[in-house]
N, C-alpha and C. Protein backbone atom coordinates (compact mmCIF):
# COMPACT_ATOMS: atom_id res chain seq x y z
N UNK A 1 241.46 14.66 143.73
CA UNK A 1 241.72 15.94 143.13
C UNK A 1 243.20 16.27 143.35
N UNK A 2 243.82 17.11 142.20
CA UNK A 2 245.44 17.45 142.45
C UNK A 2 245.18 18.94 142.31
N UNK A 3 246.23 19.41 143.63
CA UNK A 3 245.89 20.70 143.60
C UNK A 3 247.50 21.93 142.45
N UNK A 4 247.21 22.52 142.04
CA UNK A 4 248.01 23.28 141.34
C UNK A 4 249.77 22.88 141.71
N UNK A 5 249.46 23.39 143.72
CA UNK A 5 250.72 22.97 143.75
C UNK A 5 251.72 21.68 143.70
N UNK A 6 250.72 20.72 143.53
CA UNK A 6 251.53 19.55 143.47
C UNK A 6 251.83 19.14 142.43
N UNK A 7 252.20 20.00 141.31
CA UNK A 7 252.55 19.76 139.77
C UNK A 7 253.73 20.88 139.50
N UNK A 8 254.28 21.27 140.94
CA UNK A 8 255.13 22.22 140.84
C UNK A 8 257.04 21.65 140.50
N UNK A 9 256.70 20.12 140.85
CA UNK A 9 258.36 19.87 140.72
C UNK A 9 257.96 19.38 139.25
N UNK A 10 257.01 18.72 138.72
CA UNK A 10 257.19 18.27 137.01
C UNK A 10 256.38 16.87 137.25
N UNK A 11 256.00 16.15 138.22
CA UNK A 11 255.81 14.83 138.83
C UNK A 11 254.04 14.47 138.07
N UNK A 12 253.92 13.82 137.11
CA UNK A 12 252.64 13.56 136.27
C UNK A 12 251.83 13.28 137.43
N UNK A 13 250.59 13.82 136.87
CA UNK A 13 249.12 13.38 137.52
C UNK A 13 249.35 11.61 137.98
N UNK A 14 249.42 11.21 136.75
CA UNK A 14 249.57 9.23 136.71
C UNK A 14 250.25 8.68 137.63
N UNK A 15 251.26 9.70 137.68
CA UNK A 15 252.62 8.68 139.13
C UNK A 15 252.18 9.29 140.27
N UNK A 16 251.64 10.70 140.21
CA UNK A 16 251.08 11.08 141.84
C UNK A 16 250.07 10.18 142.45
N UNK A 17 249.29 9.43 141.07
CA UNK A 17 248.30 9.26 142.07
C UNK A 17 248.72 7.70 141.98
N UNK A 18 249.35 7.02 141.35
CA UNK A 18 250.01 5.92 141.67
C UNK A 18 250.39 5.50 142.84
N UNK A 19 251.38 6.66 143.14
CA UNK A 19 252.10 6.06 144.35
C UNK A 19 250.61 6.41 145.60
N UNK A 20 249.70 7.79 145.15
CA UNK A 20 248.66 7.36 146.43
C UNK A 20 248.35 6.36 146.68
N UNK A 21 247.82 5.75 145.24
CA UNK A 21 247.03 4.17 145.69
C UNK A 21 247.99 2.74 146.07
N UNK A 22 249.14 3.24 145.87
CA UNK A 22 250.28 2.29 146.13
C UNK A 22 251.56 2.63 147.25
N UNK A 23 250.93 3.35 148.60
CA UNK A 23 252.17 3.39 149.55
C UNK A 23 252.84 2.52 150.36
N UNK A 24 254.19 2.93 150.18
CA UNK A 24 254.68 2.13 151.41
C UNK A 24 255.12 2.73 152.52
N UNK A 25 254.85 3.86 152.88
CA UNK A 25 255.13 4.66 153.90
C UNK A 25 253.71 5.61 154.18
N UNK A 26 253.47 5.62 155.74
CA UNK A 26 252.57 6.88 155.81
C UNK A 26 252.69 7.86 156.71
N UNK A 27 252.80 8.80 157.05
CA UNK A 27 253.19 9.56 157.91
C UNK A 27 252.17 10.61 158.19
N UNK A 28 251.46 10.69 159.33
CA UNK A 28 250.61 11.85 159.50
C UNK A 28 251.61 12.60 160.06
N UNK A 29 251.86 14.17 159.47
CA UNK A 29 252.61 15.36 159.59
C UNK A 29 251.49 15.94 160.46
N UNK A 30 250.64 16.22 160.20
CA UNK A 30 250.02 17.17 160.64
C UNK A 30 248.48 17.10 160.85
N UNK A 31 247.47 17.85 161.66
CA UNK A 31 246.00 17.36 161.60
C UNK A 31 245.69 18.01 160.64
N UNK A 32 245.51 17.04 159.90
CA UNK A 32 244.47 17.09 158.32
C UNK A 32 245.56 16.95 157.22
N UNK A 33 246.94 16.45 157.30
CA UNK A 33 247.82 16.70 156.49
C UNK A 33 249.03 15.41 156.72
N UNK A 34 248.62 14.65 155.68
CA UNK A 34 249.52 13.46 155.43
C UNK A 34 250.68 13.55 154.42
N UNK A 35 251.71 12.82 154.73
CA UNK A 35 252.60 12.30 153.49
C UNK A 35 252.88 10.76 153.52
N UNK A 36 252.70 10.04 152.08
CA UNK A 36 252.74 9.47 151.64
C UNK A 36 254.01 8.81 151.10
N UNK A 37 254.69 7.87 150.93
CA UNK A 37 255.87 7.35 150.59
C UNK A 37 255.11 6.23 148.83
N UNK A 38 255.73 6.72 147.89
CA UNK A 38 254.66 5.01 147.29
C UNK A 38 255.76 5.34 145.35
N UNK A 39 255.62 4.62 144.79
CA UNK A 39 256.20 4.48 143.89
C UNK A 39 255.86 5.03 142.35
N UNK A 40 256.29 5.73 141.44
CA UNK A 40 256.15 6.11 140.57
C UNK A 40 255.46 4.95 139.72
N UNK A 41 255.18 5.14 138.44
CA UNK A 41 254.44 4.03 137.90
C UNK A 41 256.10 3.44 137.14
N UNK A 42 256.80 3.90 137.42
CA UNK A 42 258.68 3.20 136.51
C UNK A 42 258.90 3.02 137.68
N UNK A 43 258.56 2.94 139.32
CA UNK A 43 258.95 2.52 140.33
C UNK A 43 260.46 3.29 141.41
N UNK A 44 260.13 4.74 140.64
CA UNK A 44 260.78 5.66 141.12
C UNK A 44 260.10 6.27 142.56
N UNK A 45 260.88 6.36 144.08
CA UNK A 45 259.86 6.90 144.97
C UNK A 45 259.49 8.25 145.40
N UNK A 46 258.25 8.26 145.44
CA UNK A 46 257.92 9.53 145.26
C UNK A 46 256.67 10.10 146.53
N UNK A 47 257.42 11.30 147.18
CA UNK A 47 256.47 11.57 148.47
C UNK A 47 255.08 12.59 147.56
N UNK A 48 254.49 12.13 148.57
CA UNK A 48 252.57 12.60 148.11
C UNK A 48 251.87 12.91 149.26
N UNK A 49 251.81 14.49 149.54
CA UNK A 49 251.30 14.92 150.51
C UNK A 49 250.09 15.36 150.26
N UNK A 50 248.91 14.88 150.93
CA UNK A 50 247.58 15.05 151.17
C UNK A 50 246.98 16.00 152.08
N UNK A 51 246.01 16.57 151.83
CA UNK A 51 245.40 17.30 152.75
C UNK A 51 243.78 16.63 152.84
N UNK A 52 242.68 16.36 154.02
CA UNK A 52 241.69 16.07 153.89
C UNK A 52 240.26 17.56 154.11
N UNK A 53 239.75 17.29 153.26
CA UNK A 53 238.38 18.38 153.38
C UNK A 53 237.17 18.11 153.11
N UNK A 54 236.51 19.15 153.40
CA UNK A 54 234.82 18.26 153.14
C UNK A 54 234.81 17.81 151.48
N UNK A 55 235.68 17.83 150.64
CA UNK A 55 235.33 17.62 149.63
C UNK A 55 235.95 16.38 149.07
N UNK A 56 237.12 15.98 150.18
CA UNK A 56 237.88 14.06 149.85
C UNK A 56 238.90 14.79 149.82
N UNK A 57 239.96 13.88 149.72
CA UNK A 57 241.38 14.03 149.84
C UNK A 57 241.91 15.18 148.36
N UNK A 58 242.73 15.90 148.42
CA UNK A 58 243.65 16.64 147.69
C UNK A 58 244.96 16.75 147.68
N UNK A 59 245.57 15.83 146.52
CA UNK A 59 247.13 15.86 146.45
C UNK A 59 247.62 17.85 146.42
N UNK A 60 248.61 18.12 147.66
CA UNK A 60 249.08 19.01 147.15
C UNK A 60 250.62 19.47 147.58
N UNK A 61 251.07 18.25 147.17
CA UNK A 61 252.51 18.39 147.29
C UNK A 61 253.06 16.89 146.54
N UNK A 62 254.13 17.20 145.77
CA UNK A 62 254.21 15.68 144.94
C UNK A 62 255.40 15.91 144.72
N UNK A 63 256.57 14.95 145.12
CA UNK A 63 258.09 15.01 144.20
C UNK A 63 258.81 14.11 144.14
N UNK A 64 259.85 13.88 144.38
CA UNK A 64 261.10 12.56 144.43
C UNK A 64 260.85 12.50 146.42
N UNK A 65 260.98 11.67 146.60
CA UNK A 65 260.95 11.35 147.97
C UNK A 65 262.53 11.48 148.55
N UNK A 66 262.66 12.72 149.57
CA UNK A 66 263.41 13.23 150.42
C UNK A 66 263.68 12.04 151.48
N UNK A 67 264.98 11.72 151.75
CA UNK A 67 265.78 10.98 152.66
C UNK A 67 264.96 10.41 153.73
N UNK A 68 265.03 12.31 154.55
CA UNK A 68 263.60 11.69 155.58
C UNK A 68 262.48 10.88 155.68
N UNK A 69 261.88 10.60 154.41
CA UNK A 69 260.48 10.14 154.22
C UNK A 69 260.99 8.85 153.68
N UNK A 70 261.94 8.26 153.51
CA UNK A 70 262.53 7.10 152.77
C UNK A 70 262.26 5.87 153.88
């Protein structure tokens, strides 16, 4: 599931969930709250932050991947 806010920088459904199923970085931020490092489907990188709930994972943060997360 993609949540509202992760369609806030312009970043398609297709490449968000691309780079989910395709990371090369993982980073647990937080309990219950991941970011993701993984590649656009043109192979642009792009961070994908997850949250987990009783209902499966929810993209809700998606953009160009920030320095830090590189």
């Amino acid at each position: 599931m993609i949540a509202p806010s992760a369609r806030r920088h312009g970043i398609s459904d297709e490449d968000m969930l691309h780079a989910y199923d395709n990371p090369i970085r993982v980073f647990e931020v937080d309990e219950g709250f991941t970011m993701l490092v993984g590649g656009s489907r043109a192979g642009a990188l792009l961070e994908i932050g997850v949250v987990r709930g009783a209902d499966g994972v929810v993209v809700v943060h998606a953009m160009g991947a920030r320095d830090r997360f590189r």
